[in-house]
PDB file of N, CA and C in Angstrom:
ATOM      1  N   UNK A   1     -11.107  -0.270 -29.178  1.00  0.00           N
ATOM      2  CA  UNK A   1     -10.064  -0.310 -28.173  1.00  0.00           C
ATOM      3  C   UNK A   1     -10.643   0.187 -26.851  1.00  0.00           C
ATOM      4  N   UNK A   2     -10.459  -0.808 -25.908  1.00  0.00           N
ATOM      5  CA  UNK A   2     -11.275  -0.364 -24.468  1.00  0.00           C
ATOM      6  C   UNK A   2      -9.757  -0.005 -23.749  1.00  0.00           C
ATOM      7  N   UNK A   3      -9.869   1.372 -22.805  1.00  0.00           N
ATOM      8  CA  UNK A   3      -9.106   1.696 -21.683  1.00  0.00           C
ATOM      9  C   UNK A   3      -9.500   0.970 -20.791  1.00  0.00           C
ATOM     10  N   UNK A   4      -8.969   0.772 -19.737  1.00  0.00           N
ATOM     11  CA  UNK A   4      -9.143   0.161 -18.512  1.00  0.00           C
ATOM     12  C   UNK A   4      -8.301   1.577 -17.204  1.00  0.00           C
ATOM     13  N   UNK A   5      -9.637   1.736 -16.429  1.00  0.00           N
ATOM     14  CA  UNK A   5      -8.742   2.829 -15.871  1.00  0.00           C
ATOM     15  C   UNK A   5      -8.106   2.104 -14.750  1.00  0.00           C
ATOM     16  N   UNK A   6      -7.181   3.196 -14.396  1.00  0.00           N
ATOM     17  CA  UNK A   6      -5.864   3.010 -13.587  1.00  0.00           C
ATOM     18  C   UNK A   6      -6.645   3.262 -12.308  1.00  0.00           C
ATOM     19  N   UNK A   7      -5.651   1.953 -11.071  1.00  0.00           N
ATOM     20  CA  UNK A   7      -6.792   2.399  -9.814  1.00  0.00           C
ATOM     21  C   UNK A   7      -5.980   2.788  -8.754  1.00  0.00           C
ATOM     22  N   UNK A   8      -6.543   3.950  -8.625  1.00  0.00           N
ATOM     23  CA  UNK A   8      -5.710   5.014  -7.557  1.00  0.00           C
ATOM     24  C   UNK A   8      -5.394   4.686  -6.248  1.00  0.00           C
ATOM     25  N   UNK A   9      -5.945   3.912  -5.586  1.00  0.00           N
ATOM     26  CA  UNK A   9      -5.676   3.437  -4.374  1.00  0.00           C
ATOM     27  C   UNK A   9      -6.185   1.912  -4.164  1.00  0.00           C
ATOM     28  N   UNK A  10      -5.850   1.462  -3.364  1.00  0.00           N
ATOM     29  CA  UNK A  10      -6.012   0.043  -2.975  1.00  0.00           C
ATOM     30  C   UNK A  10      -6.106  -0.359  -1.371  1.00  0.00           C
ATOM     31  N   UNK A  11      -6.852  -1.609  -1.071  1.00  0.00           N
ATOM     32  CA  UNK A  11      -6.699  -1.918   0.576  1.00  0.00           C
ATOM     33  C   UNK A  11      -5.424  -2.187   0.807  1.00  0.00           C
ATOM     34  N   UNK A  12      -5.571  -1.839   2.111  1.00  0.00           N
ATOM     35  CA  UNK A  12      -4.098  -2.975   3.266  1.00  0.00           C
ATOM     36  C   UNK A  12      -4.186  -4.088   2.421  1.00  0.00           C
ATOM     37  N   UNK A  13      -4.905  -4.761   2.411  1.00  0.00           N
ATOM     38  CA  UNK A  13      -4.898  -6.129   2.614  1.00  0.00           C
ATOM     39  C   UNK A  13      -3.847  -6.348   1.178  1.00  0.00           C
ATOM     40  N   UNK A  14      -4.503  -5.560   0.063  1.00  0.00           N
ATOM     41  CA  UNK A  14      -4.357  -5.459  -1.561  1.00  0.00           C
ATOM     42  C   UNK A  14      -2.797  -5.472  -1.514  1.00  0.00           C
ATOM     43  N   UNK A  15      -2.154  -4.022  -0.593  1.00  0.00           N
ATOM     44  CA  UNK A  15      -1.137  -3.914  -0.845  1.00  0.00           C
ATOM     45  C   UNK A  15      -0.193  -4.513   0.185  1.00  0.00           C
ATOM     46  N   UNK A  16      -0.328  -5.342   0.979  1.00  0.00           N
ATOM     47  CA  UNK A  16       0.021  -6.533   1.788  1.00  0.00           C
ATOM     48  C   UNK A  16       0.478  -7.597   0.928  1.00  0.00           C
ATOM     49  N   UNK A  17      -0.502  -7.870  -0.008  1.00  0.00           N
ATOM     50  CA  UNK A  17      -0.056  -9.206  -0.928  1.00  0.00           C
ATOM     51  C   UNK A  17       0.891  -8.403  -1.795  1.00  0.00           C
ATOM     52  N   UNK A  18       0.789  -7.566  -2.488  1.00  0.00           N
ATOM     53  CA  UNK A  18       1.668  -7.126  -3.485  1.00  0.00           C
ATOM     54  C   UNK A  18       3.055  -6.588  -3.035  1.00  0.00           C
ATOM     55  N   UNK A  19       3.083  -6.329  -1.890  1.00  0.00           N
ATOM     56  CA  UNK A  19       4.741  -6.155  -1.445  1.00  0.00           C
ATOM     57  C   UNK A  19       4.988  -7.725  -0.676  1.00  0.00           C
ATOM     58  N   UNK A  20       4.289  -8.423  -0.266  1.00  0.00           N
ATOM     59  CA  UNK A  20       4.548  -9.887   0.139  1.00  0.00           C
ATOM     60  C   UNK A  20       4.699  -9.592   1.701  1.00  0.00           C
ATOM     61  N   UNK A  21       4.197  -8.546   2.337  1.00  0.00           N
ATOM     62  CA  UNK A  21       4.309  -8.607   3.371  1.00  0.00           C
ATOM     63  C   UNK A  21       2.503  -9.135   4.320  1.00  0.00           C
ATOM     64  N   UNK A  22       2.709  -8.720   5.909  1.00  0.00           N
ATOM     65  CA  UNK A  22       1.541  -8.995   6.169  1.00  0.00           C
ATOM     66  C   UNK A  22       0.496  -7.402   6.745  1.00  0.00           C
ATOM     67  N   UNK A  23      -0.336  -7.205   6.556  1.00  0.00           N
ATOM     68  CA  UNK A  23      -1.571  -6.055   7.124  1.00  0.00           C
ATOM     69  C   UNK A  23      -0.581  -5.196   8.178  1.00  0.00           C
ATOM     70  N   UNK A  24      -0.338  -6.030   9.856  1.00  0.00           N
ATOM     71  CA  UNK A  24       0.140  -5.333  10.443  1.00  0.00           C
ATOM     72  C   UNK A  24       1.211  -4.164   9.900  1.00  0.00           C
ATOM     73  N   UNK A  25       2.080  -5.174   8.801  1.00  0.00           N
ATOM     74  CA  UNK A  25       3.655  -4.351   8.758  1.00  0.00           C
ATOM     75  C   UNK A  25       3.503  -3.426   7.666  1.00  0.00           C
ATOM     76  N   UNK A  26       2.049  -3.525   7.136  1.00  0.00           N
ATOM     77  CA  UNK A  26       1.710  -2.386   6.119  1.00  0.00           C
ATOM     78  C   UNK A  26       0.690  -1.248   7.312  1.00  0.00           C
ATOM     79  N   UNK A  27       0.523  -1.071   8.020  1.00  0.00           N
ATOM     80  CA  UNK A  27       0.047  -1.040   9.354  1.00  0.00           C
ATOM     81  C   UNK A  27       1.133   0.104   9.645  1.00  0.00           C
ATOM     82  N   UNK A  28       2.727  -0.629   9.871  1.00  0.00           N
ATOM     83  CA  UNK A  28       3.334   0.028  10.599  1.00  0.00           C
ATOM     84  C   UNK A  28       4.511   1.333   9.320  1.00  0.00           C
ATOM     85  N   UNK A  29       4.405   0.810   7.905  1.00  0.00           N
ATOM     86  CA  UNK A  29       4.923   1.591   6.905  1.00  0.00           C
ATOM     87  C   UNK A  29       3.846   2.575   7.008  1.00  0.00           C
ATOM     88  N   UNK A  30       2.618   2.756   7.539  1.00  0.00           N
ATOM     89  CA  UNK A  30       1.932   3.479   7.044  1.00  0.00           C
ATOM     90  C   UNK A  30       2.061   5.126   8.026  1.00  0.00           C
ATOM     91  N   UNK A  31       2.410   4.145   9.761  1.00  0.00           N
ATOM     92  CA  UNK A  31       2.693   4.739  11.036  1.00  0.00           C
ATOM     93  C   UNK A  31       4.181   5.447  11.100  1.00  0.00           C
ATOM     94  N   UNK A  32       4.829   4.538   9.959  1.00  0.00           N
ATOM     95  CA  UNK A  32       6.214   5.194  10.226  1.00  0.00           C
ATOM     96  C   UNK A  32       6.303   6.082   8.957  1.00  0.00           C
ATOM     97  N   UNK A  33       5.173   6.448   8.341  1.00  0.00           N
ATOM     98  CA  UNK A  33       5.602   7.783   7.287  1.00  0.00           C
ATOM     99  C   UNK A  33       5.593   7.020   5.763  1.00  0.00           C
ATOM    100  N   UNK A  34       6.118   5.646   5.731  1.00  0.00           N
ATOM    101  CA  UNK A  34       6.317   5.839   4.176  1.00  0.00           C
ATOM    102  C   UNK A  34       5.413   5.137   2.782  1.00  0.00           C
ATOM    103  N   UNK A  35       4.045   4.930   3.957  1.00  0.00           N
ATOM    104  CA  UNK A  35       2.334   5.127   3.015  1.00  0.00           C
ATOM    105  C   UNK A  35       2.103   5.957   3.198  1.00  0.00           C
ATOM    106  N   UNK A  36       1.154   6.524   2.614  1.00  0.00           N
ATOM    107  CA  UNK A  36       0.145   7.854   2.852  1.00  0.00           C
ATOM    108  C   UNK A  36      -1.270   6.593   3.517  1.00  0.00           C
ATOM    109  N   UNK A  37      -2.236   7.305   4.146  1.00  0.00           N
ATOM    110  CA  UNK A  37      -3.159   6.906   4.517  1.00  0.00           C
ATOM    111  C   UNK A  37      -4.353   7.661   4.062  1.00  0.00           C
ATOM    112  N   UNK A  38      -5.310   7.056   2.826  1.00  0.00           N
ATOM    113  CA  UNK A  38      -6.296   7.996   3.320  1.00  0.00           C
ATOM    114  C   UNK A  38      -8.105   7.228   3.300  1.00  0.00           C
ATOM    115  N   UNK A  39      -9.109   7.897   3.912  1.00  0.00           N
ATOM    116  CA  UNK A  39      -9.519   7.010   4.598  1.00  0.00           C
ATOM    117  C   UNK A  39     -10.969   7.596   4.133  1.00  0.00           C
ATOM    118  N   UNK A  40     -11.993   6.521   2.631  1.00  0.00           N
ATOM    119  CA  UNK A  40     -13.067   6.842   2.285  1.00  0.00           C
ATOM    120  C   UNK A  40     -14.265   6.145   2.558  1.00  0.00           C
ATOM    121  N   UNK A  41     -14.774   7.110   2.855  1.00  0.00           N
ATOM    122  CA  UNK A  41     -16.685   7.447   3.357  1.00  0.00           C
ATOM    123  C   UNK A  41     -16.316   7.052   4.994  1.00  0.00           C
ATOM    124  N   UNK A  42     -14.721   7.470   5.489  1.00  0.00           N
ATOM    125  CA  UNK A  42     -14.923   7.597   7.156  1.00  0.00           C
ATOM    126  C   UNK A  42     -14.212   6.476   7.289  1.00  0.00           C
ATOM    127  N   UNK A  43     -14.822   4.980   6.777  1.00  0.00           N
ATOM    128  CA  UNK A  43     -14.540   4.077   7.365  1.00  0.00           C
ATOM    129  C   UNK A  43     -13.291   3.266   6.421  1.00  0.00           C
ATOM    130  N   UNK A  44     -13.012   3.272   5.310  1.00  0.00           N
ATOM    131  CA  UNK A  44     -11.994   2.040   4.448  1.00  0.00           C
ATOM    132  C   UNK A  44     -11.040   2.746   4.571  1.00  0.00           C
ATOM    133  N   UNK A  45      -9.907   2.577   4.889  1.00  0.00           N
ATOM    134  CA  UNK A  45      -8.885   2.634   4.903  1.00  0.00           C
ATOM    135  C   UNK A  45      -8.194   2.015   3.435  1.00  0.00           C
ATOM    136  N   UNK A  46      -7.323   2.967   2.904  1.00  0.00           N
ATOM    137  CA  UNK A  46      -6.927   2.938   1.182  1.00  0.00           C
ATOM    138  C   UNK A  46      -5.379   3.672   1.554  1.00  0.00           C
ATOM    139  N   UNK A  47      -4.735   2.996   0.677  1.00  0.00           N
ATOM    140  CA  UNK A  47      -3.165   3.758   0.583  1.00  0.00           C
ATOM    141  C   UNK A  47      -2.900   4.044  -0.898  1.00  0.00           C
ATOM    142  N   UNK A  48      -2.114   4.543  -1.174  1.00  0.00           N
ATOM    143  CA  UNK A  48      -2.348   4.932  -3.328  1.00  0.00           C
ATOM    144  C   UNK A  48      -1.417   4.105  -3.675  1.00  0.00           C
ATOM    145  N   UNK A  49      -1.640   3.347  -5.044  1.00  0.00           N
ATOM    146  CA  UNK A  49      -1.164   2.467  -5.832  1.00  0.00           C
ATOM    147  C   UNK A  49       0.327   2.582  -5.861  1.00  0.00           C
ATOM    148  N   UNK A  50       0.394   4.060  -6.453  1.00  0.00           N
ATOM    149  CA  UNK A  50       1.535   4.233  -6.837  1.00  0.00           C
ATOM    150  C   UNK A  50       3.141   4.406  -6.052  1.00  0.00           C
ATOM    151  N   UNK A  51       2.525   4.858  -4.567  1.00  0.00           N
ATOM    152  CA  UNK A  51       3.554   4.743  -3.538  1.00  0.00           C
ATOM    153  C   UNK A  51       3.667   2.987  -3.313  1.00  0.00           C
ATOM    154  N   UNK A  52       2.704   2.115  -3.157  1.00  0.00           N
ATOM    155  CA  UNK A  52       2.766   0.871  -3.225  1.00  0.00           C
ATOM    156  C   UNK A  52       3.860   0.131  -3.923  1.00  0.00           C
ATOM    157  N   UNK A  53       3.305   0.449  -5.575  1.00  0.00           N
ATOM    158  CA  UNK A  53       4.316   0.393  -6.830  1.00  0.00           C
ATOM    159  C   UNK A  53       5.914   0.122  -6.317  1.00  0.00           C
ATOM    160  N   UNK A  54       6.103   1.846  -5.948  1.00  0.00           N
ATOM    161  CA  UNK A  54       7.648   2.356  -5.256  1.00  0.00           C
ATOM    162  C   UNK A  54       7.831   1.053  -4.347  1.00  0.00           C
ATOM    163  N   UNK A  55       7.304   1.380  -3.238  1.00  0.00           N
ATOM    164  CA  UNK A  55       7.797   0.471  -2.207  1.00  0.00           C
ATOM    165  C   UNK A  55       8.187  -1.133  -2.936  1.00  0.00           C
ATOM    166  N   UNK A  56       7.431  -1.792  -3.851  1.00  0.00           N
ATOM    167  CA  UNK A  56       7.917  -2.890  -4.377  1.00  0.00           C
ATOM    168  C   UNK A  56       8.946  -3.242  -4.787  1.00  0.00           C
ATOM    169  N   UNK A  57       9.834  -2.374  -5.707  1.00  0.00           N
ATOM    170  CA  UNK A  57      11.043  -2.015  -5.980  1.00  0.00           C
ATOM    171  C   UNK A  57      11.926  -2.419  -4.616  1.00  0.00           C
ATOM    172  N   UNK A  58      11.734  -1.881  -3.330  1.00  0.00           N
ATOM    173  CA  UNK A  58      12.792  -2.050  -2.191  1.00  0.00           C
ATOM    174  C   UNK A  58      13.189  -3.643  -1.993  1.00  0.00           C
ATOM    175  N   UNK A  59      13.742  -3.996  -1.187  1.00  0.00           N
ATOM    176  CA  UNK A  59      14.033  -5.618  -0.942  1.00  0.00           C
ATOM    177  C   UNK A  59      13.199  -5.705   0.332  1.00  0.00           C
ATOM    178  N   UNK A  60      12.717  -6.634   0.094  1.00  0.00           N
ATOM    179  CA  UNK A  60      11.414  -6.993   0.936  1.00  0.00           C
ATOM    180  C   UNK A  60      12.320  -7.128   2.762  1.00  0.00           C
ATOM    181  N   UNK A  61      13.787  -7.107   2.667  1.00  0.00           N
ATOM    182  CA  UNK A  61      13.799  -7.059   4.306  1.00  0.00           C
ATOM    183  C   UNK A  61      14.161  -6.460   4.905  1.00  0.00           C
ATOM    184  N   UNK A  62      14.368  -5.019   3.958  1.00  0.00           N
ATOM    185  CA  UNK A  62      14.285  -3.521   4.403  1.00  0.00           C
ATOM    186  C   UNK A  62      12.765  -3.288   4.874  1.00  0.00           C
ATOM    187  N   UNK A  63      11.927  -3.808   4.046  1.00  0.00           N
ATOM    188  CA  UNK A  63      10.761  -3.353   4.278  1.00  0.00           C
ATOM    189  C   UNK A  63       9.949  -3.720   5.557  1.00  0.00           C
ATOM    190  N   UNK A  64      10.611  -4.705   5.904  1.00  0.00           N
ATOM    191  CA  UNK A  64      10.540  -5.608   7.081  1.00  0.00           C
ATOM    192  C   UNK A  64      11.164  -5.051   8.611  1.00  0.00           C
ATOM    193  N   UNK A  65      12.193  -4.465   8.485  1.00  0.00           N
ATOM    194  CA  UNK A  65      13.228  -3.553   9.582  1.00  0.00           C
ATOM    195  C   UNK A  65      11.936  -2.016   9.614  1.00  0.00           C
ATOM    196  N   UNK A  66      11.241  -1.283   8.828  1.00  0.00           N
ATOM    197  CA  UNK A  66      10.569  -0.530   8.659  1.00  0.00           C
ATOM    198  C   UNK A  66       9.327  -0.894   9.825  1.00  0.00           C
TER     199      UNK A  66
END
């Protein structure tokens, strides 16, 4: 039996497709508080899975007014 580990954070871009929105407006969830941002070896920019997850749950045109 193989685990597969769980992946803690992901790109804009990653979590752009998975809420169905576009970069900028994950851009601006991130500016208005409700991503975390955090940002490895300086330069990639990563937000965590699991707030992602959450946000999916919302209706995509709340997420949009955000």
């Amino acid at each position: 039996m193989t685990v597969t580990p769980v992946q803690k954070f992901m790109s804009r871009q990653e979590a752009a497709t998975v809420l169905g929105l576009d970069v900028p407006a994950v851009d601006r969830l991130i500016s208005n508080g409700l991503l975390d941002r955090y940002r490895i070896r300086g330069r990639y920019v990563r937000v965590p899975t699991g707030q992602v997850a959450e946000l999916a749950t919302l209706p995509r045109e709340w997420l949009l007014r955000c």
